[in-house]
C-alpha atoms as a PDB file:
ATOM      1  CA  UNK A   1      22.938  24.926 -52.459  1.00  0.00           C
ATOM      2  CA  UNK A   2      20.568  22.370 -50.927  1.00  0.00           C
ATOM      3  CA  UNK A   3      17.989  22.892 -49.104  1.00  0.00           C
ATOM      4  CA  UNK A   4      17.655  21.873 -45.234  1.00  0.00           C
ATOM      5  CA  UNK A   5      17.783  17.995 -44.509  1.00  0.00           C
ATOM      6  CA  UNK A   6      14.523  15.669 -43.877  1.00  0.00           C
ATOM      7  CA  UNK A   7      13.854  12.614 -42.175  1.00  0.00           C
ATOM      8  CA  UNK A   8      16.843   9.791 -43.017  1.00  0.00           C
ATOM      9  CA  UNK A   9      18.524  12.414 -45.096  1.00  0.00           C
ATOM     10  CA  UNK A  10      22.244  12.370 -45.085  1.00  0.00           C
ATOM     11  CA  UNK A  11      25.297  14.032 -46.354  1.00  0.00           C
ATOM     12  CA  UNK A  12      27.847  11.915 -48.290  1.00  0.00           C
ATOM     13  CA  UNK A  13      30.862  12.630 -49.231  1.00  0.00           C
ATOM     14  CA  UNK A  14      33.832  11.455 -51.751  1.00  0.00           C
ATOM     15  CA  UNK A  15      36.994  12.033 -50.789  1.00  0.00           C
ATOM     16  CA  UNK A  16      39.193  12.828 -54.365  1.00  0.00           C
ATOM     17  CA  UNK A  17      42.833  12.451 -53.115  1.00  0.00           C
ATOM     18  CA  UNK A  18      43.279   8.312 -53.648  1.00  0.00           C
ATOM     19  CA  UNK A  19      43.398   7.424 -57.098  1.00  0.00           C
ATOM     20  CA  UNK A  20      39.888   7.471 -59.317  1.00  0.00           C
ATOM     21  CA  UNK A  21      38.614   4.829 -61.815  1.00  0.00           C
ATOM     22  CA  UNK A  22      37.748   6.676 -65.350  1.00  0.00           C
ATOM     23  CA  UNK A  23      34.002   6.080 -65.829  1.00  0.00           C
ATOM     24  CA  UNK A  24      33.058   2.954 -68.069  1.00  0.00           C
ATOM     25  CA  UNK A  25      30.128   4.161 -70.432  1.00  0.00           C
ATOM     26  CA  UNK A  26      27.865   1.038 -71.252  1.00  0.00           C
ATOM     27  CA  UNK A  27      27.931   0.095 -74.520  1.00  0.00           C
ATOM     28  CA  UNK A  28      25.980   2.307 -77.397  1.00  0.00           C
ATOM     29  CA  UNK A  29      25.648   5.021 -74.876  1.00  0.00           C
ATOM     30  CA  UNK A  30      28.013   7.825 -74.819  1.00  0.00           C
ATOM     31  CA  UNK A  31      28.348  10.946 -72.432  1.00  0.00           C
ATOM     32  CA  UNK A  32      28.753  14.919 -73.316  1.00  0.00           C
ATOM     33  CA  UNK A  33      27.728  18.219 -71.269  1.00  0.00           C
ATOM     34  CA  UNK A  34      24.588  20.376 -71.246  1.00  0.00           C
ATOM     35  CA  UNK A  35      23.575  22.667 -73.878  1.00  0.00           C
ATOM     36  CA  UNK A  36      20.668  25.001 -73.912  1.00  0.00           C
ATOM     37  CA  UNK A  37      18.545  22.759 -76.367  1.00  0.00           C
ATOM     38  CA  UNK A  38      18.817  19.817 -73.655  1.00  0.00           C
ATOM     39  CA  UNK A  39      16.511  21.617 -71.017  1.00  0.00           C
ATOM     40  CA  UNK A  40      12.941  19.965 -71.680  1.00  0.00           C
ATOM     41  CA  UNK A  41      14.570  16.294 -71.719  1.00  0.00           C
ATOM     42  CA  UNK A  42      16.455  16.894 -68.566  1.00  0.00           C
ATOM     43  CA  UNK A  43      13.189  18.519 -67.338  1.00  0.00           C
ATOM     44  CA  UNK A  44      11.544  15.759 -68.566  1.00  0.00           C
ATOM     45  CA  UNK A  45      14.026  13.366 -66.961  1.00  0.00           C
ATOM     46  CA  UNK A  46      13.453  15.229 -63.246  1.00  0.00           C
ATOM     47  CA  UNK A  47       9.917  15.486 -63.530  1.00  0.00           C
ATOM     48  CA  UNK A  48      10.126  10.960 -64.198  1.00  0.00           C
ATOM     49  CA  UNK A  49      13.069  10.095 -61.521  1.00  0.00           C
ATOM     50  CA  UNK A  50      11.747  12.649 -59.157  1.00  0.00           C
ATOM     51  CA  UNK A  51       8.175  12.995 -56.993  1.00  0.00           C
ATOM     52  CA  UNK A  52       8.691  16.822 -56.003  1.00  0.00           C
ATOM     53  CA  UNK A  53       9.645  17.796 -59.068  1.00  0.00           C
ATOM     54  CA  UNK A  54       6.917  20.392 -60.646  1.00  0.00           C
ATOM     55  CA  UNK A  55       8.619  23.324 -61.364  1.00  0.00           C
ATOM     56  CA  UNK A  56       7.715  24.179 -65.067  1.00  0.00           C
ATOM     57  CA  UNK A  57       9.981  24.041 -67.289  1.00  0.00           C
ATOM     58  CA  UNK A  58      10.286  27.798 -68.426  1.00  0.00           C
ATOM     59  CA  UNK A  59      10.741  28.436 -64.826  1.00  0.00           C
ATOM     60  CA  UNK A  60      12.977  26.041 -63.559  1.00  0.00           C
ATOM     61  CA  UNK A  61      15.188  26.584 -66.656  1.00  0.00           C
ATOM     62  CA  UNK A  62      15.357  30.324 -65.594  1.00  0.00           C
ATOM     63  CA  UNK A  63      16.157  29.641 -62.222  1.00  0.00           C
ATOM     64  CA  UNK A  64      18.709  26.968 -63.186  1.00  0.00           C
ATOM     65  CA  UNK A  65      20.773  29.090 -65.821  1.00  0.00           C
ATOM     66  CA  UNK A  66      20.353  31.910 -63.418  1.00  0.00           C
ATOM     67  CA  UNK A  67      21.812  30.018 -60.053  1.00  0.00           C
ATOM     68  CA  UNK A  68      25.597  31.519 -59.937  1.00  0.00           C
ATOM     69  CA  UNK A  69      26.879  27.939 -59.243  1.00  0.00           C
ATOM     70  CA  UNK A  70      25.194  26.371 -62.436  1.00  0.00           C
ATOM     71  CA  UNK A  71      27.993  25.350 -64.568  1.00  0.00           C
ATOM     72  CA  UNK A  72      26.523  23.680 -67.932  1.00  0.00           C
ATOM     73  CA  UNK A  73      30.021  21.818 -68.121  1.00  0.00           C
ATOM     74  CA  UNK A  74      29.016  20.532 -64.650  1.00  0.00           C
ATOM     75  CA  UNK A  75      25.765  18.940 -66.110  1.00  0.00           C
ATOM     76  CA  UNK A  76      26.807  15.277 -67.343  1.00  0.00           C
ATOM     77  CA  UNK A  77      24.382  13.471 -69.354  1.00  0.00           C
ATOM     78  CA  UNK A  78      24.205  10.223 -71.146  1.00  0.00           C
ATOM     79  CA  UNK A  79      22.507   9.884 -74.394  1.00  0.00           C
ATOM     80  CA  UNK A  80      21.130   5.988 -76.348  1.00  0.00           C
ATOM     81  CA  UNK A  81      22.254   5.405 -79.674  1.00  0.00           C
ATOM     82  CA  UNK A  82      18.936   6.885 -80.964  1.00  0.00           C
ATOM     83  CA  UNK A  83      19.655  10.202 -78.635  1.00  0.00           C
ATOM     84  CA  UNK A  84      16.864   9.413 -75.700  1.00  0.00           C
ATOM     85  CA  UNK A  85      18.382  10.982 -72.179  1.00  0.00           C
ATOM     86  CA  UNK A  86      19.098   8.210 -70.452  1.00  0.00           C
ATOM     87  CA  UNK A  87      20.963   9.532 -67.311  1.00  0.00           C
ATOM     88  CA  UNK A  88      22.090  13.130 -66.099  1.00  0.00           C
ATOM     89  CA  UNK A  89      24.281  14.447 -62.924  1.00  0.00           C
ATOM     90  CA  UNK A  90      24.076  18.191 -62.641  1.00  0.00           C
ATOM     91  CA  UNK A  91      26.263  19.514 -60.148  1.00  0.00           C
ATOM     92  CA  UNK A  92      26.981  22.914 -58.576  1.00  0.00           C
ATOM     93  CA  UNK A  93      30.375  24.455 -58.982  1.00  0.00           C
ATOM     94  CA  UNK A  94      30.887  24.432 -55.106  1.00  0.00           C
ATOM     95  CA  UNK A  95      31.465  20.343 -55.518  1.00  0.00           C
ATOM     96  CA  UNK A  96      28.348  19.430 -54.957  1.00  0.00           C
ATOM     97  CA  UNK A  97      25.709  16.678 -56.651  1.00  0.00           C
ATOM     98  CA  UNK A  98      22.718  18.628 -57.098  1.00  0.00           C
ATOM     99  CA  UNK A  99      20.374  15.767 -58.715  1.00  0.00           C
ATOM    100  CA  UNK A 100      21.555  12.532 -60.289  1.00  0.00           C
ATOM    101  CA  UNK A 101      18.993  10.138 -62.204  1.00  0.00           C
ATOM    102  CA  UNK A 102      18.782   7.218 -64.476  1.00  0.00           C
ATOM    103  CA  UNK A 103      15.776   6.919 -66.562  1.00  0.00           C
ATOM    104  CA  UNK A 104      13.859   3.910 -65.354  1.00  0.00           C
ATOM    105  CA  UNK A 105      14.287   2.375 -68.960  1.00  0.00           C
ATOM    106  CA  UNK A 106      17.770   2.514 -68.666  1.00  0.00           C
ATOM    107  CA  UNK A 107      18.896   1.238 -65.143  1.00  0.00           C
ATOM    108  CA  UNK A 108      20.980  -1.512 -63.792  1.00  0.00           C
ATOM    109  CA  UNK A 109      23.637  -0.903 -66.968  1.00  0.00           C
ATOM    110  CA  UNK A 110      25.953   0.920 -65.117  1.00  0.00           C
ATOM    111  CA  UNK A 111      25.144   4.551 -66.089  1.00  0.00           C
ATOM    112  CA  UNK A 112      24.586   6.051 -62.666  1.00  0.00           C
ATOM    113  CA  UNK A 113      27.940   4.698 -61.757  1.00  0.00           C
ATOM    114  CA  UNK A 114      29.845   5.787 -65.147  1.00  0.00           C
ATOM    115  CA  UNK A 115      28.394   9.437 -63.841  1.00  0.00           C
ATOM    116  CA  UNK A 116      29.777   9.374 -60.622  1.00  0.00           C
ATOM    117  CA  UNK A 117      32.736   8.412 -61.787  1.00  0.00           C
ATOM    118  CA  UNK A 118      32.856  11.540 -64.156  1.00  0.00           C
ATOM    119  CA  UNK A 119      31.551  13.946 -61.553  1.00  0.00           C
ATOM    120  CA  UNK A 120      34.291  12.710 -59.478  1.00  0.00           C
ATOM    121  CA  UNK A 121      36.740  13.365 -62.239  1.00  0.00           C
ATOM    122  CA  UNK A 122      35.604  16.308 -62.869  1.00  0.00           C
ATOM    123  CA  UNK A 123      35.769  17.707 -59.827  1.00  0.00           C
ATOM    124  CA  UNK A 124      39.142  16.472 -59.307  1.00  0.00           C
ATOM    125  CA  UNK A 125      40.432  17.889 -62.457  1.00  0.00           C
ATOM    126  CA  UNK A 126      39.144  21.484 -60.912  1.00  0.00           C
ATOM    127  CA  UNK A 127      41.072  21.259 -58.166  1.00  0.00           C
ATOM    128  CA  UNK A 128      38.434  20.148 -55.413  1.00  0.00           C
ATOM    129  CA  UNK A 129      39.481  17.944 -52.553  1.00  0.00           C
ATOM    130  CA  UNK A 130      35.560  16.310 -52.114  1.00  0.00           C
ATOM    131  CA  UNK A 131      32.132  15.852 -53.907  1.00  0.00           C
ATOM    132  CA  UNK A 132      29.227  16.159 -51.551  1.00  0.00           C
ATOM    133  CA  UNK A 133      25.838  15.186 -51.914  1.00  0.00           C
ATOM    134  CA  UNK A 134      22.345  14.867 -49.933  1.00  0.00           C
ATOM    135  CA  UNK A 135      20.469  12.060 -50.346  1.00  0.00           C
ATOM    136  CA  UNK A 136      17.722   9.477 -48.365  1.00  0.00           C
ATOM    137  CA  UNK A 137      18.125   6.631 -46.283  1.00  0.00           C
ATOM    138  CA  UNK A 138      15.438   4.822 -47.359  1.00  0.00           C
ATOM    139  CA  UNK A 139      13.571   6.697 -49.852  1.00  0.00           C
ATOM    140  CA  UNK A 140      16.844   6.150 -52.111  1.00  0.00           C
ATOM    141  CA  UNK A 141      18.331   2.931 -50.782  1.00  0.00           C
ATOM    142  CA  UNK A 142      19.687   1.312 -53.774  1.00  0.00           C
ATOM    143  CA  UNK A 143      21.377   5.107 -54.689  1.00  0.00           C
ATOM    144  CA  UNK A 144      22.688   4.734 -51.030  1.00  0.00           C
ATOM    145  CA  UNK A 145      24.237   1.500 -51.287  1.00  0.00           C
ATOM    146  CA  UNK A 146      26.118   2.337 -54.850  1.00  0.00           C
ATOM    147  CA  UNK A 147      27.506   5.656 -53.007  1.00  0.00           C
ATOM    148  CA  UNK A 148      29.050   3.693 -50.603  1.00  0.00           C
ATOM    149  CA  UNK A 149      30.491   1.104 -52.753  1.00  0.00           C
ATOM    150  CA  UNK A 150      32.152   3.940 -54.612  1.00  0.00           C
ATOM    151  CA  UNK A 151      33.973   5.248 -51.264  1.00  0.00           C
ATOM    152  CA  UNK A 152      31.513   7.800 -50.485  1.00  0.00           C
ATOM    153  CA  UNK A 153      31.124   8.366 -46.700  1.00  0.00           C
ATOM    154  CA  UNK A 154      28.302  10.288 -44.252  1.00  0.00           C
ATOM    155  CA  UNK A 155      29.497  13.565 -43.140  1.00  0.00           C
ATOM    156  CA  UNK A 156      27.890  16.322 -40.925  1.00  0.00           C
ATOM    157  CA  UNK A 157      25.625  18.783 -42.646  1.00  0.00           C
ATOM    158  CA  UNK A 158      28.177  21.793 -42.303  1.00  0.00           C
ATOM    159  CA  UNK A 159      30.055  19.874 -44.041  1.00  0.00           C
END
């Protein structure tokens, strides 16, 4: 599911038994689940919000579709008006955040909050009592401090 935690890494976790706010999509953008034809902007979209990402895309798409916890209607992403990807969460079926991004061109309007709020709901809606996720201290700071705002809280890596 993740792999084994660095330096300032951390485990947070949402609790999903108090009541949840719906997500709030910003205005002219507007939220739906993977399909197939979405890989090489989400691709796209890793390879921008993310350092490590290389993987090419015929490969990572393989290993992706392939993973037995990829869910497509676990993959939440959030299209402009003229259909650029401007955010994605794509979650494992074991209610966990696998990678959440904004598109630099597209943040501080809300989006990576409106997807955290539909993860959470989403999860919920399945039946799961917590989302998890790993992130970094410092490398992700502002991520951090929008986790915790939402309730989220550190946990132990066993979870």
């Amino acid at each position: 599911m993740t792999s084994a935690p660095g330096e300032n890494d951390v485990r947070l976790r949402m609790m999903l038994g108090a009541a949840l706010k719906a997500p709030e999509w910003p205005g002219g953008f507007s939220m739906r689940t993977l399909q197939a034809s979405d890989a090489p902007a989400l691709h796209a979209l890793w390879q921008t919000a993310f350092d490590d990402f290389d993987q090419p895309l015929d490969e990572w798409w393989r290993w992706l579709s392939g993973d037995e916890e990829f869910d497509p209607a676990l993959c939440f992403l959030v299209f402009d008006r003229d259909g650029r990807l401007a955010g994605a969460a794509q979650c494992w079926t074991s209610a966990f955040i696998k990678d959440l991004a904004v598109h630099p061109d597209f943040r501080g309007r809300g989006i990576a909050e409106a997807l955290l709020r539909q993860v959470f709901s989403a999860f919920r809606a399945r039946g799961a009592a917590h989302v998890d996720l790993k992130t970094n201290l410092v490398d992700s700071a502002a991520a951090v401090r929008l986790y915790r705002k939402l309730g989220m809280v550190e946990v132990g890596w066993a979870g």
